[in-house]
C-alpha atoms as a PDB file:
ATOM      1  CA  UNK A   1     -69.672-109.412-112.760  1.00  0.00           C
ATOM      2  CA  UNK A   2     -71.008-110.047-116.325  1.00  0.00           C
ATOM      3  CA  UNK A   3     -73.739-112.806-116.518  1.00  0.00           C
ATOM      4  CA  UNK A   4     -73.983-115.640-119.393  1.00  0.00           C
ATOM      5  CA  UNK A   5     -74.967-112.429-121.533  1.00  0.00           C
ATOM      6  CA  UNK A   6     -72.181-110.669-121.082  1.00  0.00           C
ATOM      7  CA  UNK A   7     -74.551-108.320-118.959  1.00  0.00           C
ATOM      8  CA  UNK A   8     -73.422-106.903-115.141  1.00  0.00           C
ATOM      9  CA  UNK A   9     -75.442-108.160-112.641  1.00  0.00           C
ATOM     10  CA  UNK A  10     -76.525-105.069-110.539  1.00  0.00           C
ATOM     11  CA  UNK A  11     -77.010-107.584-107.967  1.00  0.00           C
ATOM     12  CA  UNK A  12     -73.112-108.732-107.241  1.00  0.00           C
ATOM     13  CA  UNK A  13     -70.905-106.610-105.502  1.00  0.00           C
ATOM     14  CA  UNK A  14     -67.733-106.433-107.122  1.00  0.00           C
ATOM     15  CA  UNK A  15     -64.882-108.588-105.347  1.00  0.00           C
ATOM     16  CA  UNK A  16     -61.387-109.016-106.096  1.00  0.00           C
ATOM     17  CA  UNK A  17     -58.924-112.106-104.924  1.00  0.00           C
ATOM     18  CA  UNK A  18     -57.583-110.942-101.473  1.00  0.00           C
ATOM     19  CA  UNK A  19     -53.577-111.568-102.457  1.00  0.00           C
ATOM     20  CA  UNK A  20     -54.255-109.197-105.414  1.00  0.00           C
ATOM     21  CA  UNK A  21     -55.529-106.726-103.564  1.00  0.00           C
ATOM     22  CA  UNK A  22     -53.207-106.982-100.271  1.00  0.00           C
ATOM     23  CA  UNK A  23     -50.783-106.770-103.279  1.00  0.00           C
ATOM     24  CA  UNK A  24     -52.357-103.459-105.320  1.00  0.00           C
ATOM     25  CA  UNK A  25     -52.526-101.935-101.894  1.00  0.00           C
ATOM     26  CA  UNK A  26     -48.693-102.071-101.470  1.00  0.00           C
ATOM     27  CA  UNK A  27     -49.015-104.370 -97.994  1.00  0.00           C
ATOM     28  CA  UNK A  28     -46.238-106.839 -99.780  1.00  0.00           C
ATOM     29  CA  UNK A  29     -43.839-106.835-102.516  1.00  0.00           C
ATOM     30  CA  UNK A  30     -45.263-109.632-104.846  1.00  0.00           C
ATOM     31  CA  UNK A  31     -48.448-111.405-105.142  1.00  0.00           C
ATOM     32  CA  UNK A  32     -46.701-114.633-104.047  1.00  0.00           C
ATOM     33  CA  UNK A  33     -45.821-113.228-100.602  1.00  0.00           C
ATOM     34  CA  UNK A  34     -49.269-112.248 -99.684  1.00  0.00           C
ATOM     35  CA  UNK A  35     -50.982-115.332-101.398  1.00  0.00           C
ATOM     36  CA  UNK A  36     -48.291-117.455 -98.649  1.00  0.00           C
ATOM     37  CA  UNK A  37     -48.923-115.291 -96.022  1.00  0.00           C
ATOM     38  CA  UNK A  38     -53.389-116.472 -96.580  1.00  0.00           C
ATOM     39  CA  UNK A  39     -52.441-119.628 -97.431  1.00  0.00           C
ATOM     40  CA  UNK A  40     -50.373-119.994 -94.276  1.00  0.00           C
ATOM     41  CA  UNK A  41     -54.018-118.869 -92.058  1.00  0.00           C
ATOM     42  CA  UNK A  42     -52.369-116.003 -91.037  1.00  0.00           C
ATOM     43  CA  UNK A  43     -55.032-113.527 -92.290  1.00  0.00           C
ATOM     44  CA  UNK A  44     -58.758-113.046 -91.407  1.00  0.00           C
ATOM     45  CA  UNK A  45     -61.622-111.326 -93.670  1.00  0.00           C
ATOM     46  CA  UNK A  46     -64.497-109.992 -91.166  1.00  0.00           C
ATOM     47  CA  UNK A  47     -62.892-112.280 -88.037  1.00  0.00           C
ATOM     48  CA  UNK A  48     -63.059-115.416 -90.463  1.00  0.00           C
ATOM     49  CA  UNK A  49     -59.828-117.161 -91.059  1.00  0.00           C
ATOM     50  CA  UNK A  50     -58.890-117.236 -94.368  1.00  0.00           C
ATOM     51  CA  UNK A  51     -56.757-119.736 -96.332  1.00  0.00           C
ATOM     52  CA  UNK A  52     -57.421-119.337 -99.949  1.00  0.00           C
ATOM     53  CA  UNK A  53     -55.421-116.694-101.825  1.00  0.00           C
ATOM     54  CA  UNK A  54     -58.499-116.262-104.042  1.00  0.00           C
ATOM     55  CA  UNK A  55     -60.907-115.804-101.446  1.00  0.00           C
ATOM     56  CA  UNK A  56     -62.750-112.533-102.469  1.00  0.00           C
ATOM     57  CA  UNK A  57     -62.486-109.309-100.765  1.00  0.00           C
ATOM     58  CA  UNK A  58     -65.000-106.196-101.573  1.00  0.00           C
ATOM     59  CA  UNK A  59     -65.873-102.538 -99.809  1.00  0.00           C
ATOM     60  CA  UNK A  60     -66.275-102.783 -96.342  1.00  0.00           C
ATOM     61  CA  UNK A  61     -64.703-105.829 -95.878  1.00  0.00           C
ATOM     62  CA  UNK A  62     -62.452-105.692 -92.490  1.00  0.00           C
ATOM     63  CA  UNK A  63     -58.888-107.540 -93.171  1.00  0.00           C
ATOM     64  CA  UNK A  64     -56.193-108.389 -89.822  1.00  0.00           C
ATOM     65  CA  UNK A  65     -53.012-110.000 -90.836  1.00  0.00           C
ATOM     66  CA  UNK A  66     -49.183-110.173 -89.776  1.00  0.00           C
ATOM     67  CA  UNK A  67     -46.757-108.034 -91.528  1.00  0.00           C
ATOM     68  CA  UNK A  68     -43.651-107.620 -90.496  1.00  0.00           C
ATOM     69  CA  UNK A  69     -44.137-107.868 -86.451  1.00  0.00           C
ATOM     70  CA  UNK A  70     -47.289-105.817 -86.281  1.00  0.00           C
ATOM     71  CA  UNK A  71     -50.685-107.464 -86.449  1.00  0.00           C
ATOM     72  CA  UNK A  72     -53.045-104.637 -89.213  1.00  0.00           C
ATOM     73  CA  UNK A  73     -56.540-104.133 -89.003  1.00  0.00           C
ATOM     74  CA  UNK A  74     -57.532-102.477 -91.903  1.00  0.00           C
ATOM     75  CA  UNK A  75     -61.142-101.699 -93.614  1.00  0.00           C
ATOM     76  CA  UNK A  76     -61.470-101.833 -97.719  1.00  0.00           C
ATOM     77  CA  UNK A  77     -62.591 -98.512 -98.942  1.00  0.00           C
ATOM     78  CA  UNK A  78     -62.727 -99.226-102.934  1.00  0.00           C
ATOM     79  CA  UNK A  79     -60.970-101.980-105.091  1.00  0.00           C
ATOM     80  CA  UNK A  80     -58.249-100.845-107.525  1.00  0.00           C
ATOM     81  CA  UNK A  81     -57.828-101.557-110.873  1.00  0.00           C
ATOM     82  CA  UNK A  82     -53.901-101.332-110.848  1.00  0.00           C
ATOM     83  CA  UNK A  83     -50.954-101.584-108.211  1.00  0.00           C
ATOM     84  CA  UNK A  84     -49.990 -98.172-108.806  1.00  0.00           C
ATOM     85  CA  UNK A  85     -48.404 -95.130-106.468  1.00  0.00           C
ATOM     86  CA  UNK A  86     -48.384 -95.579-102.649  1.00  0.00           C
ATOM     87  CA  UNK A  87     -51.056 -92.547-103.212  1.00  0.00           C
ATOM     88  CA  UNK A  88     -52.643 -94.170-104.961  1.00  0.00           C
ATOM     89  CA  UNK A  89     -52.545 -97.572-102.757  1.00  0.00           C
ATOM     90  CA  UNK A  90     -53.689 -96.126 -99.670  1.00  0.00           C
ATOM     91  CA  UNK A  91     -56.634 -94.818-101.165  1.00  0.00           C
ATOM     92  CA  UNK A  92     -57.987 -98.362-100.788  1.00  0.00           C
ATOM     93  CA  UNK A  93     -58.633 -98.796 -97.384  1.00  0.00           C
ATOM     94  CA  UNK A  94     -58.710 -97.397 -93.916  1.00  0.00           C
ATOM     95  CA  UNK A  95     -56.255 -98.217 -91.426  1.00  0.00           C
ATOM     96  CA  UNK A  96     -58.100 -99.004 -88.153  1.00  0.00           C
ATOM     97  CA  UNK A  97     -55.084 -99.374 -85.857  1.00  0.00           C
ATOM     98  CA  UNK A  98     -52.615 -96.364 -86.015  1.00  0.00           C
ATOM     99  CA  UNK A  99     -49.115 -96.503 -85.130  1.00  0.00           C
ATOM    100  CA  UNK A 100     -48.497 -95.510 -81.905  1.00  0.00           C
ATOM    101  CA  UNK A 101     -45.675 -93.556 -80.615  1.00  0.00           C
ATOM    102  CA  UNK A 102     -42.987 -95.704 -78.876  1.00  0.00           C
ATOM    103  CA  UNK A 103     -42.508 -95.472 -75.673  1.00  0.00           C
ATOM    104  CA  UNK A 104     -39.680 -93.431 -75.258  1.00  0.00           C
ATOM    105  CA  UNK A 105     -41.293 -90.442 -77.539  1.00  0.00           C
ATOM    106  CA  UNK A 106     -42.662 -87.878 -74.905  1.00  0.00           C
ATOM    107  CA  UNK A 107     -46.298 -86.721 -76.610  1.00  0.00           C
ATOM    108  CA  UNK A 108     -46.964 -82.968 -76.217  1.00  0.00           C
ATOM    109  CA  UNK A 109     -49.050 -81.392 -73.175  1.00  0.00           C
ATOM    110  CA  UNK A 110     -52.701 -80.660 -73.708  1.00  0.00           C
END
């Protein structure tokens, strides 16, 4: 972040609001749906609840929320600069909590 100088401050880490990046990462259509979803207390930064859209959210920071009618845990890896590709989008974090086969899938033998 620039100072009153216009300078960076080496000594800010770089955040971003959390419904723009739960948006750039392609976790909901709109900026709108994930600002409700935070404003609703439905999402946690680090095991805090959250309820402000602009909250920020930086590298390392560990994000569970609803979507849909699975709970994600996910860690932020980098902050984008654009919503582009789903490529692109998942390059942003880490998914801590894989899908898991159903129940009905047989796995293979070991």
């Amino acid at each position: 972040m620039a100072g009153p100088g216009g300078r960076p401050n080496p000594n800010v880490e770089p955040k971003l609001r959390l419904d723009k990046w739960l948006w750039q990462a392609r976790f909901f259509k709109s900026r709108a749906l994930a600002a409700d979803l935070v404003e609703s207390g439905h999402c946690r930064i680090n095991g805090n609840r959250i309820q402000k859209a602009g909250h920020g959210v930086g590298p390392g920071d560990v994000l569970t929320f609803a979507q849909g009618d699975r709970i994600r845990v996910i860690r932020v890896v980098t902050l984008g600069l654009r919503r582009g590709p789903a490529a692109e989008a998942q390059a942003l974090y880490l998914d801590l909590d894989p899908i898991s086969p159903p129940d009905n899938v047989a796995t293979p033998l070991e």
